[in-house]
N, C-alpha and C. Protein backbone atom coordinates (compact mmCIF):
# COMPACT_ATOMS: atom_id res chain seq x y z
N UNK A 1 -21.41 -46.92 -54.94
CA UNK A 1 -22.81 -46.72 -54.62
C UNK A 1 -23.03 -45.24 -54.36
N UNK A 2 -24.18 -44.83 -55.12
CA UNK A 2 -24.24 -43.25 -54.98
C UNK A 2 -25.59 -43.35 -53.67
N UNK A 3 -25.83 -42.09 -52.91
CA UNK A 3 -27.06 -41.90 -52.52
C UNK A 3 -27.36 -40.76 -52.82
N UNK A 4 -28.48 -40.28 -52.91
CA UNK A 4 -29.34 -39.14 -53.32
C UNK A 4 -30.16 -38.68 -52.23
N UNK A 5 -29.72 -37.68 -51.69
CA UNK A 5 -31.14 -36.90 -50.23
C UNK A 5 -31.61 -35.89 -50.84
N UNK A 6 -32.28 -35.85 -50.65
CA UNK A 6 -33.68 -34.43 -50.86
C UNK A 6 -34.06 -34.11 -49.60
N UNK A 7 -33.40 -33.24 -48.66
CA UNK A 7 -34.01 -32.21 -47.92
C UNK A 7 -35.11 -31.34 -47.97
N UNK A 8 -36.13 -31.54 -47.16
CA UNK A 8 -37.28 -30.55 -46.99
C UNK A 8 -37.26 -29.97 -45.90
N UNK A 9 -37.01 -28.48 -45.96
CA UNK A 9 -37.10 -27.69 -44.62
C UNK A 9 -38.72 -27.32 -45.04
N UNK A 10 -39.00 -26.79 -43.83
CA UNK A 10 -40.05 -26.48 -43.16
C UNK A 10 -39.69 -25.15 -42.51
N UNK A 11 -40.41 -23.84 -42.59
CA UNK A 11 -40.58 -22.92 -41.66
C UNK A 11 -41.96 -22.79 -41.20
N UNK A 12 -41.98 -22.40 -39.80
CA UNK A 12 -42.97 -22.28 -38.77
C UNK A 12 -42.91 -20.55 -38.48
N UNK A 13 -43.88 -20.23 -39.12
CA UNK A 13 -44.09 -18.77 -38.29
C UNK A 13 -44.21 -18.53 -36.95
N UNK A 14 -43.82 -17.36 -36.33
CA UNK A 14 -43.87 -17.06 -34.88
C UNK A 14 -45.64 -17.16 -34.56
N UNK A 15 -45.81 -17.67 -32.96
CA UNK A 15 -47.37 -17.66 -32.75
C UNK A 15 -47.74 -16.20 -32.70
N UNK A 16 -46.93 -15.63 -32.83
CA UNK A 16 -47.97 -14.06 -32.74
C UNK A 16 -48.61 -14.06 -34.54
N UNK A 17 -47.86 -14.33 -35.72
CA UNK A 17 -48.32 -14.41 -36.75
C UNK A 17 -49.05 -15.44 -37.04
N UNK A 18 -49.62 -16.10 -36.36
CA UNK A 18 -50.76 -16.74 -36.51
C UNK A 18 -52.19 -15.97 -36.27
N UNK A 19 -52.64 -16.20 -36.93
CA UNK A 19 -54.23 -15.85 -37.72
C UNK A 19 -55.07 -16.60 -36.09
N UNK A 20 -55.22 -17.88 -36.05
CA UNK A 20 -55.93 -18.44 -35.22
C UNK A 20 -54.58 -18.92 -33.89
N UNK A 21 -55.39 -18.93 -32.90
CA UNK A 21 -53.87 -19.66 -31.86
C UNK A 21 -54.61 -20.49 -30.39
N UNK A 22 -55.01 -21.37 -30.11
CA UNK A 22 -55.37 -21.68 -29.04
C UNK A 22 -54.60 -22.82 -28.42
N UNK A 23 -54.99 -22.74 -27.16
CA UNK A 23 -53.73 -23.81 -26.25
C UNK A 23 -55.05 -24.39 -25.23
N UNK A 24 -54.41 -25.40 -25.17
CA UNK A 24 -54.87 -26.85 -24.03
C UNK A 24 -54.64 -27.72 -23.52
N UNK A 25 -54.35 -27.28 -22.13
CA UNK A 25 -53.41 -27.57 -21.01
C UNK A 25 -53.74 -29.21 -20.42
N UNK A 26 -53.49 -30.02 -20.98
CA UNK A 26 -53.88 -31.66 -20.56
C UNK A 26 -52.94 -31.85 -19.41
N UNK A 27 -53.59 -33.37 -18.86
CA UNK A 27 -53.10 -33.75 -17.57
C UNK A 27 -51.17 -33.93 -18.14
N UNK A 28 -51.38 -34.42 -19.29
CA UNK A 28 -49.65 -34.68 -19.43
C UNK A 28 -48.99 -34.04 -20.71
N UNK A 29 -49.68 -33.45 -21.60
CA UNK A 29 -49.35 -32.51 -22.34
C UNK A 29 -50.18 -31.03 -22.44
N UNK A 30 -49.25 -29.96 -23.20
CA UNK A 30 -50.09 -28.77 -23.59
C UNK A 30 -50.39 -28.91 -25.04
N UNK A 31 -51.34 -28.89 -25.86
CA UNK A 31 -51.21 -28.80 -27.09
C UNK A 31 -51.35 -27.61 -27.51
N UNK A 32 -50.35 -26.85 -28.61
CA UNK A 32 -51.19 -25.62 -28.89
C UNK A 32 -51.04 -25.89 -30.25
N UNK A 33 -52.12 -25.46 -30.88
CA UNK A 33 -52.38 -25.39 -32.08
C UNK A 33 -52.53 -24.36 -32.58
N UNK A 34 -52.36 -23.65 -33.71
CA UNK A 34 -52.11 -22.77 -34.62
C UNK A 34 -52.42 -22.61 -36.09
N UNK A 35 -53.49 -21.87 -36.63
CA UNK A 35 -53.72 -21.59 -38.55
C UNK A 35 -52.54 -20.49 -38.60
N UNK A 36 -52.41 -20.80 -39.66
CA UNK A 36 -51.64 -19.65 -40.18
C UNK A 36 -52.01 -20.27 -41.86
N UNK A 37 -53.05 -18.45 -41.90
CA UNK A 37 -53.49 -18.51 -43.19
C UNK A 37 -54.06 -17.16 -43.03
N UNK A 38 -53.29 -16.63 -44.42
CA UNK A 38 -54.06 -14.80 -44.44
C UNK A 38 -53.61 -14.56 -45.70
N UNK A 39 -53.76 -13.35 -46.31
CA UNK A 39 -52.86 -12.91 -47.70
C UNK A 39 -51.59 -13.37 -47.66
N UNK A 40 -50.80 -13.86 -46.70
CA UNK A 40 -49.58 -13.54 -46.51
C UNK A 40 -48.84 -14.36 -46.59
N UNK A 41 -50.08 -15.17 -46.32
CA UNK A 41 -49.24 -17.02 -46.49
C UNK A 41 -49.77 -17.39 -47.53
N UNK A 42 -48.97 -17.75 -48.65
CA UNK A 42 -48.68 -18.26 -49.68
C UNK A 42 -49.66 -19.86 -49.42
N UNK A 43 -49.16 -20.69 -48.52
CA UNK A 43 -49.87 -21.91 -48.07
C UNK A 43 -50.43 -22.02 -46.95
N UNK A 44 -51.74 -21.69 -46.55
CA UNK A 44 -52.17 -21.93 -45.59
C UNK A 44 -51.77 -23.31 -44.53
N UNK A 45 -51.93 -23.09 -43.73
CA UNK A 45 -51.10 -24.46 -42.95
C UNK A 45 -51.71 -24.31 -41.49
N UNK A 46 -52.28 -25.70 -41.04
CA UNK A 46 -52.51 -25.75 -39.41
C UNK A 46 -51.07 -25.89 -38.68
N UNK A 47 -50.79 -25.70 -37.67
CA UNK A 47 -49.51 -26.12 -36.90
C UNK A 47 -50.00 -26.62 -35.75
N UNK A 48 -49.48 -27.69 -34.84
CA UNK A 48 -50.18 -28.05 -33.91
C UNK A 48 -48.43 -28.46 -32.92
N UNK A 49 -48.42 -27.98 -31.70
CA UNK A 49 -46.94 -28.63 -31.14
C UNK A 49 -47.71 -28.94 -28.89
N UNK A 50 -47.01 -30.30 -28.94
CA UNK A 50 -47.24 -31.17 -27.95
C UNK A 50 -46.29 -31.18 -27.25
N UNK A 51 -46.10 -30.21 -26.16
CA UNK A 51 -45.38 -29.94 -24.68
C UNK A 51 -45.51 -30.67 -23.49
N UNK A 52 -44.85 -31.09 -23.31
CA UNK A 52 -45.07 -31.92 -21.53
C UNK A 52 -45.04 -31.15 -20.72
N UNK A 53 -46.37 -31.32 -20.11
CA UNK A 53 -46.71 -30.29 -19.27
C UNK A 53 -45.18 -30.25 -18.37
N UNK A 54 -44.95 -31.59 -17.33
CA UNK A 54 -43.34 -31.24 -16.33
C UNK A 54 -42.08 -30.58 -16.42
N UNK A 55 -41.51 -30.68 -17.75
CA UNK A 55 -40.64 -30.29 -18.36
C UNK A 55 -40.62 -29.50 -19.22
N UNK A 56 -42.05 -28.89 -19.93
CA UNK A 56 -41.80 -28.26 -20.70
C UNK A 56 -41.21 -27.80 -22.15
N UNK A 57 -40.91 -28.98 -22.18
CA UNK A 57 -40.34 -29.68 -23.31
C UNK A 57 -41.15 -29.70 -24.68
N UNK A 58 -41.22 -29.64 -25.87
CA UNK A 58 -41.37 -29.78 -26.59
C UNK A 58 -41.33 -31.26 -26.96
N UNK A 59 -42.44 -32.17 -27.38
CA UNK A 59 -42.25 -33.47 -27.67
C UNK A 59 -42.55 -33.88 -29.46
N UNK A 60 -43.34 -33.00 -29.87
CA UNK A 60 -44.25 -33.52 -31.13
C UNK A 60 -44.69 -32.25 -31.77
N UNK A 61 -44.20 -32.12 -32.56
CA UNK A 61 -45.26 -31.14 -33.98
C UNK A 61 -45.42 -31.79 -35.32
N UNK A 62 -46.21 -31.40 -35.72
CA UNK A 62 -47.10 -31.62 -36.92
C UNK A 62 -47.47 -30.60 -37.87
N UNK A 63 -47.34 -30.43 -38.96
CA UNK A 63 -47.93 -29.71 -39.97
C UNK A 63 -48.96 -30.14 -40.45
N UNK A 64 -50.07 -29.40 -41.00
CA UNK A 64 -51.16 -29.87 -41.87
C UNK A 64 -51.80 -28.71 -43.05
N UNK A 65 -51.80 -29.14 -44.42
CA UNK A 65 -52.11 -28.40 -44.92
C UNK A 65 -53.68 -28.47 -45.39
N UNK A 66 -54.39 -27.65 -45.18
CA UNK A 66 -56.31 -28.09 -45.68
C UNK A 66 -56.43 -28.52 -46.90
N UNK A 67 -57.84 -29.01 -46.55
CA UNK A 67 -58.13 -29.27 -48.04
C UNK A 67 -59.39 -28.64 -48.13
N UNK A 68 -60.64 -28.72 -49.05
CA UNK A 68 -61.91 -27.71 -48.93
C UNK A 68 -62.78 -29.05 -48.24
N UNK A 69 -62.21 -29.81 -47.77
CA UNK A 69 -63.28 -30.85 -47.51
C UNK A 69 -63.79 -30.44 -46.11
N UNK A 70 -64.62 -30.47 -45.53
CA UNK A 70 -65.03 -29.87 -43.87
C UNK A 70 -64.84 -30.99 -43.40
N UNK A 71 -64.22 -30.93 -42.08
CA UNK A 71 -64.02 -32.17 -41.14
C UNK A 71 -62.47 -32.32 -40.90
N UNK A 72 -61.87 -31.89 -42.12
CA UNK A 72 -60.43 -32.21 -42.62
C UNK A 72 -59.48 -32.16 -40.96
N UNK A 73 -59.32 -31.11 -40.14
CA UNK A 73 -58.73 -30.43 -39.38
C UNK A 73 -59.09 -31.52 -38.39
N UNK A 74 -60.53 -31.74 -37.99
CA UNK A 74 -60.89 -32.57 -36.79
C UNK A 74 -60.09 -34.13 -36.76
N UNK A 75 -60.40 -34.25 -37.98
CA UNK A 75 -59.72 -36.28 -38.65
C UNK A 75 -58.30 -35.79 -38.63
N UNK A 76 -57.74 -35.04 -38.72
CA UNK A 76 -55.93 -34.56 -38.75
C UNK A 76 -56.05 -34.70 -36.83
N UNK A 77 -56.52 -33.78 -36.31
CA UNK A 77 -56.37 -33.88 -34.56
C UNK A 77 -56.27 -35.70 -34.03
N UNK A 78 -57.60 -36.51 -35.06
CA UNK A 78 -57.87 -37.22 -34.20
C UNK A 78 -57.35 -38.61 -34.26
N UNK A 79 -56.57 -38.14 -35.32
CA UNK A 79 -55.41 -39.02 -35.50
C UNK A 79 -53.94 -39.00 -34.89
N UNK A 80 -53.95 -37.86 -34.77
CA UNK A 80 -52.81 -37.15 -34.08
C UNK A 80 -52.89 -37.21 -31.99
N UNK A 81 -54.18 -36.86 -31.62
CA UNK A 81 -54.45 -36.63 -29.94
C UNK A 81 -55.31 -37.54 -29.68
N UNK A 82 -56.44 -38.34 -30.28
CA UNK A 82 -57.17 -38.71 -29.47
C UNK A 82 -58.64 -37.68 -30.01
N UNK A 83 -59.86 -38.59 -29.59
CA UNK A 83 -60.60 -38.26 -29.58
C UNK A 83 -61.24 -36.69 -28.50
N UNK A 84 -60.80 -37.28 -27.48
CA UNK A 84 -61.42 -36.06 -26.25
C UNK A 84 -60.13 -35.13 -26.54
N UNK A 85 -59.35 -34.89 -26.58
CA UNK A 85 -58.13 -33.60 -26.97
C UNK A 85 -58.59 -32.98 -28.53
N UNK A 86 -58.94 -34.02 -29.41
CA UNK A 86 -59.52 -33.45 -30.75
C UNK A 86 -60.96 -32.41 -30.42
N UNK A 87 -61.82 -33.15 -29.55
CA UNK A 87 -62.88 -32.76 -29.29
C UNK A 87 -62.92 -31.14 -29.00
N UNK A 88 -61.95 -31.51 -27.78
CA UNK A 88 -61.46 -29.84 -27.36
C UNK A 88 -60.59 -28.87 -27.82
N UNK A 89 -60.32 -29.71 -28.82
CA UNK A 89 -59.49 -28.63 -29.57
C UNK A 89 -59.97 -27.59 -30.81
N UNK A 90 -61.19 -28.51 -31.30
CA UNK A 90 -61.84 -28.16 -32.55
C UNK A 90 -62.78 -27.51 -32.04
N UNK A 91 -63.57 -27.63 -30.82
CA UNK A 91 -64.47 -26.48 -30.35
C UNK A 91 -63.79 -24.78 -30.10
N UNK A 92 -62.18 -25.14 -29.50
CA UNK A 92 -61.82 -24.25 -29.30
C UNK A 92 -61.57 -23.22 -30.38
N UNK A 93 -60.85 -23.81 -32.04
CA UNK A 93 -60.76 -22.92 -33.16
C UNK A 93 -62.49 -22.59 -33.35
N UNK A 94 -63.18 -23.23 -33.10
CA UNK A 94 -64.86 -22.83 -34.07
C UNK A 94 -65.29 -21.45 -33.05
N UNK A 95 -65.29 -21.83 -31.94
CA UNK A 95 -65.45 -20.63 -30.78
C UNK A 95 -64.54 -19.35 -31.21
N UNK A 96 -63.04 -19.90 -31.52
CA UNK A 96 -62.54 -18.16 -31.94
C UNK A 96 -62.53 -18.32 -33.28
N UNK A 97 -63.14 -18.80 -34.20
CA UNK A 97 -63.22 -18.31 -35.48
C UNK A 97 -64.72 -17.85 -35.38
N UNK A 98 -65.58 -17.93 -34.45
CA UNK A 98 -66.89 -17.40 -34.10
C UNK A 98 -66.52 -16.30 -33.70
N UNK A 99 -65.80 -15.47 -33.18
CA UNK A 99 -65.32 -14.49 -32.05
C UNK A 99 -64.84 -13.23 -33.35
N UNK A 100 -63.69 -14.21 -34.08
CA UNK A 100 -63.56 -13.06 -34.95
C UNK A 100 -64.29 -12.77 -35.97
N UNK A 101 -65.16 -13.90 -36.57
CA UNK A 101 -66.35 -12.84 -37.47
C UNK A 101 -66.51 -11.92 -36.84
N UNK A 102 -67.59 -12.62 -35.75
CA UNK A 102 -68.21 -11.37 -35.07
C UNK A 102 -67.33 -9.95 -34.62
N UNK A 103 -66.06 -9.75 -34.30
CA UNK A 103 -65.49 -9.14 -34.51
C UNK A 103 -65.32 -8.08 -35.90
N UNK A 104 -65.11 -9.01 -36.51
CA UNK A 104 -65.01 -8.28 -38.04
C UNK A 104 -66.45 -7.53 -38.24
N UNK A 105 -67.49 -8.30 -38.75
CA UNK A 105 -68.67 -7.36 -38.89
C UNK A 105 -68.95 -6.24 -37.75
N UNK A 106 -68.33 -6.75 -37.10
CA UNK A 106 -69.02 -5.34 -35.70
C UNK A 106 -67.70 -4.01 -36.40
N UNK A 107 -66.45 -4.45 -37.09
CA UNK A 107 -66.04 -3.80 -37.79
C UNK A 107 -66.83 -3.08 -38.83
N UNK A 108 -66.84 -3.76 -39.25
CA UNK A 108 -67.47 -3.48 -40.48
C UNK A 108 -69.16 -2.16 -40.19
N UNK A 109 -69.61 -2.70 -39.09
CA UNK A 109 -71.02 -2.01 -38.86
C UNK A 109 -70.31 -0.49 -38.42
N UNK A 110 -68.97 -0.16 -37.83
CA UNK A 110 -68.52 0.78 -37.03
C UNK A 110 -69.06 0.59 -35.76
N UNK A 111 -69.65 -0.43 -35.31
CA UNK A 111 -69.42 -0.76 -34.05
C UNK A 111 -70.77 0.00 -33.30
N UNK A 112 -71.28 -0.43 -32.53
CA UNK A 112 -73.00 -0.39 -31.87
C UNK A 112 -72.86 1.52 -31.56
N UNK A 113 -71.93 1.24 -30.41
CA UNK A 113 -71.76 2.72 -30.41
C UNK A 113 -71.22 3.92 -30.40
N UNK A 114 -71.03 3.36 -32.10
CA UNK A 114 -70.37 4.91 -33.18
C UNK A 114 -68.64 5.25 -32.61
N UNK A 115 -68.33 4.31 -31.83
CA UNK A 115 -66.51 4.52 -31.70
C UNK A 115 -66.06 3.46 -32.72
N UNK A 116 -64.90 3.76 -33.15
CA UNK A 116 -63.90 2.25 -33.91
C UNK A 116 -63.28 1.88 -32.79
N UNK A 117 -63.48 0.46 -33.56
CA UNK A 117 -62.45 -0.49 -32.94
C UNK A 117 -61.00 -0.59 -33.24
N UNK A 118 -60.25 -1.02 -32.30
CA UNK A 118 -58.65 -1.42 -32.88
C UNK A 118 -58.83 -2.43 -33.50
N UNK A 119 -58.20 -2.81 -34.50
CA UNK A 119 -58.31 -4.34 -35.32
C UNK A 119 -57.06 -5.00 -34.81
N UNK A 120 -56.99 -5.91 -34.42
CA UNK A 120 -56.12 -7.05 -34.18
C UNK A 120 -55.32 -7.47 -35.67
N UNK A 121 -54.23 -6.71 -35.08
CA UNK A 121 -53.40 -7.47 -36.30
C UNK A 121 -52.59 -9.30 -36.33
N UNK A 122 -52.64 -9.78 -34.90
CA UNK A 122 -52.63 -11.57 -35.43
C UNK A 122 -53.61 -11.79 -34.36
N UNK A 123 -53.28 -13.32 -34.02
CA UNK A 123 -54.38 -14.08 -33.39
C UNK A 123 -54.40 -14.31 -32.29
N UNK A 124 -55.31 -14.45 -31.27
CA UNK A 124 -55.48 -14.12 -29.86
C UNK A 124 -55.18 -15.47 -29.57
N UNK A 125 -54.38 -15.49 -28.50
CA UNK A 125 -54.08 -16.85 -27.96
C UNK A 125 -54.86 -17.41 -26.81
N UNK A 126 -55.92 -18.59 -26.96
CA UNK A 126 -56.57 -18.96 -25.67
C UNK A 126 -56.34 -19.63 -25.77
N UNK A 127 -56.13 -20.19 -24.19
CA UNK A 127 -55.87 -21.12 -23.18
C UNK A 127 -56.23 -21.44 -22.26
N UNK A 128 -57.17 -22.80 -22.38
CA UNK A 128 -58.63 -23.14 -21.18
C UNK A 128 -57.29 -24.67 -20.64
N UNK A 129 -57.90 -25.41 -19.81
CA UNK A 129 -57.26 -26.47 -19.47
C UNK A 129 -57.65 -26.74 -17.63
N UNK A 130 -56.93 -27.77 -16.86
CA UNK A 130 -56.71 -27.72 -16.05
C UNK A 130 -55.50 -27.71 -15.41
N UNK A 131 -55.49 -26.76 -14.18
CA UNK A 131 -53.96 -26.21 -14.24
C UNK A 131 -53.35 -26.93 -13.02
């Protein structure tokens, strides 16, 4: 009897090379979630990893790759956390993908008053929750 495996590795970029990065500190887990998508990545990809808050531990990650459909990301969470953790999680990327347009064009304008900005080379990590 023969068997045949096909191994699929997976690499996870560091959270500083993430594009988007937010965290949310639940009564019994942290979730942080993560895009990583720029020129650089070949495949754009959400990352999402589920920590116990006591231990600290690492319990659960997930990959997800988009599709152009809108909603895609929220129905991936809310299958994955739950409705109220999806809830708060998807406000949290729309809020900093709101943050860095606006960022960018205020780039782009040179900025209200006439200094440049530093540009952020990855993604700012927030983290709302109860602690």
């Amino acid at each position: 009897m023969h068997c045949q495996y096909t191994w699929h590795t997976m690499s996870v970029e560091k959270a500083e090379s993430a594009a988007i990065r937010v965290v949310w500190r639940g009564p019994v887990f942290h979730y942080d979630l993560r895009w990583y998508g720029s020129a650089d990545f070949i495949v754009p990809v959400w990352w999402i990893g589920l920590t116990h808050r006591e231990t600290e531990e690492l319990a659960h990650t997930e990959v997800f790759h988009p599709t152009a459909v809108t909603g895609d990301v929220f129905h991936w969470l809310l299958s994955l956390v739950g409705p109220d953790v999806a809830g708060r999680l998807h406000s949290l990327i729309e809020t900093e993908f709101a943050v860095q347009a606006a960022t960018a064009q205020g780039a782009q304008n040179g900025g209200r008053d006439g200094r440049r900005r530093r540009r952020r080379t990855s993604g700012r990590r927030v983290a709302v929750g109860p602690d």
